[in-house]
Protein backbone atom coordinates (compact mmCIF):
# COMPACT_ATOMS: atom_id res chain seq x y z
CA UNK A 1 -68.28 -106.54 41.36
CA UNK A 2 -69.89 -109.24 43.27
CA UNK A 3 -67.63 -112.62 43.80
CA UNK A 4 -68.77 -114.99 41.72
CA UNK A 5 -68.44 -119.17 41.53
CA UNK A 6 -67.26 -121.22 39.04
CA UNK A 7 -67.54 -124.84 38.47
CA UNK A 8 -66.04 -127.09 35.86
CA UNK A 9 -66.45 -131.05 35.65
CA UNK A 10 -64.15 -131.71 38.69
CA UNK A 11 -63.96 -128.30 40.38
CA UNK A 12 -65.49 -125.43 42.23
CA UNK A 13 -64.06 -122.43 42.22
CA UNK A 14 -64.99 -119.92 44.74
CA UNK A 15 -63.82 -116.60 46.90
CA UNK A 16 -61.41 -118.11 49.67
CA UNK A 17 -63.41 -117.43 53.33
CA UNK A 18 -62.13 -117.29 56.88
CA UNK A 19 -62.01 -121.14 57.05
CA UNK A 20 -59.53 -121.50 54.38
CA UNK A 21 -56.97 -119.74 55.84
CA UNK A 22 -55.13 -122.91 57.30
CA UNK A 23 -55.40 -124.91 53.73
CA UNK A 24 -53.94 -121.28 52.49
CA UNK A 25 -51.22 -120.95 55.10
CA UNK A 26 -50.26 -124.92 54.60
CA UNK A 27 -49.99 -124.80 50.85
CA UNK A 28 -48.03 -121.76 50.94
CA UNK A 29 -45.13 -123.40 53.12
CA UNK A 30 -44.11 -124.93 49.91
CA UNK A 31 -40.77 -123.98 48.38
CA UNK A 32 -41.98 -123.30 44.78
CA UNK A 33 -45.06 -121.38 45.63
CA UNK A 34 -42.59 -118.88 47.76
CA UNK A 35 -40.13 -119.08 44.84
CA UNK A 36 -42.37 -118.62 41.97
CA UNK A 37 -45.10 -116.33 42.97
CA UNK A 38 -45.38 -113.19 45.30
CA UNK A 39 -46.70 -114.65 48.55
CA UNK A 40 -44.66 -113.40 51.43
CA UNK A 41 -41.74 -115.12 52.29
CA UNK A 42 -41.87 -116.97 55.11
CA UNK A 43 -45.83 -117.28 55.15
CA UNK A 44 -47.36 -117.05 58.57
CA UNK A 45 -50.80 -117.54 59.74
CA UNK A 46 -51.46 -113.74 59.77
CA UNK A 47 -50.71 -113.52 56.27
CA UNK A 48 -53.56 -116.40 55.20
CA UNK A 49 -55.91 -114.68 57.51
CA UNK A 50 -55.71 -111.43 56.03
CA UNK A 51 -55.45 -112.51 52.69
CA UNK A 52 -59.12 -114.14 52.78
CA UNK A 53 -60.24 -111.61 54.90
CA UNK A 54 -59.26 -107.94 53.62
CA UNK A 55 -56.92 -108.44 50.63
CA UNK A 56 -59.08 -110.59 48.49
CA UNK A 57 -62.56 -109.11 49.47
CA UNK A 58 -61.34 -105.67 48.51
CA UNK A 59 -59.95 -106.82 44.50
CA UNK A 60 -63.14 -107.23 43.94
CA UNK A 61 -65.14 -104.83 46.02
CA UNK A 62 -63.09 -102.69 43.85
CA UNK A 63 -62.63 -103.94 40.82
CA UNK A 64 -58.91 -104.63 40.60
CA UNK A 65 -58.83 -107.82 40.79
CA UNK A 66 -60.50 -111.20 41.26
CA UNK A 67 -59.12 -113.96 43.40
CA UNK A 68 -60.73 -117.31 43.49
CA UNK A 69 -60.03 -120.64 45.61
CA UNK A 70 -59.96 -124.00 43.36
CA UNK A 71 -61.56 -126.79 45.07
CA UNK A 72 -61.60 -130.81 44.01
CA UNK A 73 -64.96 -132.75 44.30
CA UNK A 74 -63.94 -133.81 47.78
CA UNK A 75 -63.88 -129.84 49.20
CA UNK A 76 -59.89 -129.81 49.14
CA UNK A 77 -58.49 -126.66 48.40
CA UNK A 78 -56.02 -127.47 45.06
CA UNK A 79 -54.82 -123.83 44.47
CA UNK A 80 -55.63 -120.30 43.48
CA UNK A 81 -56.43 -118.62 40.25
CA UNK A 82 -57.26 -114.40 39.96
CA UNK A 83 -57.35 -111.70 37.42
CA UNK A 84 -55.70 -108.60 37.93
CA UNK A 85 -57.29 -105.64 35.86
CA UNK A 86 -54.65 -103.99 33.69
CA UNK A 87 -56.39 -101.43 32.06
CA UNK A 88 -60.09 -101.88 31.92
CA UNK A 89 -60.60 -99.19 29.31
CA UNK A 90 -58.43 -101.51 26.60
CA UNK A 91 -60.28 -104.61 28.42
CA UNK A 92 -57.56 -106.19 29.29
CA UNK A 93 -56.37 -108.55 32.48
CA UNK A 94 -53.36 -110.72 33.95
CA UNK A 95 -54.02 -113.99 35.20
CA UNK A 96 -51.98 -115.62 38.26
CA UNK A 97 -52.23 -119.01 39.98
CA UNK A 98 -50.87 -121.64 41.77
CA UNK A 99 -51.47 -125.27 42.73
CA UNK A 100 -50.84 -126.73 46.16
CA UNK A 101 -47.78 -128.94 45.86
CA UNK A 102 -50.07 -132.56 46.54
CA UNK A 103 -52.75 -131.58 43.96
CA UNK A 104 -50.17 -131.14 41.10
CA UNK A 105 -50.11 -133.56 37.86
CA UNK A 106 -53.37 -133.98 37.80
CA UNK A 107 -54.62 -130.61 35.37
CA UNK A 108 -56.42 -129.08 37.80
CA UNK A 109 -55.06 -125.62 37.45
CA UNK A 110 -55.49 -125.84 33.48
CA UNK A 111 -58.88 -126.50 34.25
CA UNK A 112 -59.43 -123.55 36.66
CA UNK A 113 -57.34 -121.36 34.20
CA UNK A 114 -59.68 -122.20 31.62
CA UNK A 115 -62.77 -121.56 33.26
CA UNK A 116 -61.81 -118.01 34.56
CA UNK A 117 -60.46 -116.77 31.27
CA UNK A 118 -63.99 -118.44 29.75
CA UNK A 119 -65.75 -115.42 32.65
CA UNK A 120 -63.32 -112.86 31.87
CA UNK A 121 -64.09 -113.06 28.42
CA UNK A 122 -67.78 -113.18 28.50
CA UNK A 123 -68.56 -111.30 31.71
CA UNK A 124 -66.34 -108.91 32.39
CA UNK A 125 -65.60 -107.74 28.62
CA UNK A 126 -61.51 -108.94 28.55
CA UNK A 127 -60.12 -109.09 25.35
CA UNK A 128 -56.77 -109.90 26.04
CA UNK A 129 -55.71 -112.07 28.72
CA UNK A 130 -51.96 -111.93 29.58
CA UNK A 131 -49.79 -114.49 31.72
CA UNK A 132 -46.41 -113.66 33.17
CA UNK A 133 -44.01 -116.03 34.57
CA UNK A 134 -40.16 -115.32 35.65
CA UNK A 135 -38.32 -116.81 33.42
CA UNK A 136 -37.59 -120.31 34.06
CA UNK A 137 -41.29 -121.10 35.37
CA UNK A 138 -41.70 -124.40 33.38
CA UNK A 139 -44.04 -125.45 35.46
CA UNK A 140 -46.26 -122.20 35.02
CA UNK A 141 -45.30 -121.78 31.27
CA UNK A 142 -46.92 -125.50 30.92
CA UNK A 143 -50.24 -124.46 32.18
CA UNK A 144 -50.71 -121.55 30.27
CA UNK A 145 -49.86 -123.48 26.66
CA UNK A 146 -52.33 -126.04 27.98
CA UNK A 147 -54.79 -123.19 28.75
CA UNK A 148 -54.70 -121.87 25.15
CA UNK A 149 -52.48 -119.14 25.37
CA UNK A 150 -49.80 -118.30 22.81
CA UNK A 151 -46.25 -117.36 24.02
CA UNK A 152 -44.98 -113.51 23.08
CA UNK A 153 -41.50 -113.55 23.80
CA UNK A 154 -39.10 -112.76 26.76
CA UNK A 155 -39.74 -109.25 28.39
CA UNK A 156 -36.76 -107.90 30.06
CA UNK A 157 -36.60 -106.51 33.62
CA UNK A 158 -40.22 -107.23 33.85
CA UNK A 159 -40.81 -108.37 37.01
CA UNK A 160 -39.79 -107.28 40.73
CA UNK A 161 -39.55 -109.97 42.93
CA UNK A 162 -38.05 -109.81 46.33
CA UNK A 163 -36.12 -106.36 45.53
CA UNK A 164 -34.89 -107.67 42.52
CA UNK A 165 -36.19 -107.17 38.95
CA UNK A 166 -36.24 -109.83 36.46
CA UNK A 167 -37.00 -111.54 33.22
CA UNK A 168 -40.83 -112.83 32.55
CA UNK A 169 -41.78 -114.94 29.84
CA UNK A 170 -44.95 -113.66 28.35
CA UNK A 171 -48.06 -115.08 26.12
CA UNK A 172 -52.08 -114.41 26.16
CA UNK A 173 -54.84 -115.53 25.18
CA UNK A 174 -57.81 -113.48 23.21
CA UNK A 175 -61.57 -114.66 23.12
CA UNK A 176 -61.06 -116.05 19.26
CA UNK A 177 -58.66 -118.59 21.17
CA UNK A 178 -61.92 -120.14 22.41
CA UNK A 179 -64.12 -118.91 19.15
CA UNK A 180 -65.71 -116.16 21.41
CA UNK A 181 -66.68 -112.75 19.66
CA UNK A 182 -65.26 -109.73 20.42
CA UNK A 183 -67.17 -106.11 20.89
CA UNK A 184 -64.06 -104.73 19.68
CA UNK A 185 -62.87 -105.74 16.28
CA UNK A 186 -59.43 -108.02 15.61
CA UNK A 187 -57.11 -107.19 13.10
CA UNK A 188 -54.36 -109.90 13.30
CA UNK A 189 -50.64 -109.37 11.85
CA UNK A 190 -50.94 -110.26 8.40
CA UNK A 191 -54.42 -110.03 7.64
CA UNK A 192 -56.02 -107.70 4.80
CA UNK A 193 -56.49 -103.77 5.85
CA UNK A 194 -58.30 -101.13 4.52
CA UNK A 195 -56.90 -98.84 1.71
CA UNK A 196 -55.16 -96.22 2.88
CA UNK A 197 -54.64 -94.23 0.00
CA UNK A 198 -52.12 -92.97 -1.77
């Protein structure tokens, strides 16, 4: 697929380019992006440049995922959000992000969150949207409640993160969440089925 931009009332969202690789590199020096997410650890130069310039580019020459930069009014980069296809034949995607440590408070990535589940949903088909988050994430766990999504429970050993696996907290968020349609049909928990016979 062909990168696509975003904008919302305060932001632009956009593929990251060559001359974001210093905002990149200088937002990843912060302690909670390096413990919270799976940037490399330390993050040098090299790995902002080649982020931008092959990693990114290629989710979504291929199709696997889709990476965007959040910008503020003023052109300053305020953090990433991407989709990461799970399995396109049961439509369904995993959202990341992260907000650079001077832009937080302020609902940005909420914002950003909600605007690239709002394309998922209608452009590239997703019917479920999940969020993962080791356990403990407050911070991440906030945005995604704010976002719309509904928490699922604890999943055990489901993340690996620096050679060690651990617990996620889990939730997601389905196009009824914003009162989108679905080509697939719904059936919630609880609601009436079909006879099945006896």
């Amino acid at each position: 697929m062909e990168p696509v931009t975003l904008r919302t009332d305060r932001l632009l969202l956009r593929p990251l380019c060559t001359q974001d690789a210093e905002a990149l590199h200088a937002a990843c020096q912060d302690p909670a992006i390096r413990r919270w997410t799976t940037v490399p650890d330390p993050y040098l130069p090299a790995h902002a440049t080649s982020f931008v310039e092959q990693v990114a580019p290629g989710g979504w020459r291929d199709d696997t995922a889709y990476s965007l930069g959040v910008f503020d009014q003023d052109g300053t980069l305020v953090g990433t959000v991407g989709l990461v296809t799970l399995a396109l034949d049961e439509r369904r995607a995993e959202v990341g992000y992260w907000t650079a440590p001077e832009q937080r408070g302020r609902g940005y990535t909420v914002e950003a969150v909600r605007a690239l589940a709002h394309w998922a949903f209608t452009t590239l088909g997703v019917e479920r949207l999940e969020w993962y988050a080791e356990a403990g994430n407050e911070a991440s766990r906030a945005v995604a409640l704010k976002a719309g999504f509904t928490m699922e429970g604890l999943h055990r050993s489901r993340l690996l993160h620096r050679g060690t696996r651990r617990d996620a907290w889990g939730a997601a968020l389905v196009p009824a969440d914003y009162g989108l349609p679905t080509e697939t049909p719904y059936l919630p928990a609880g609601a009436a089925t079909a006879p099945t016979g006896s």
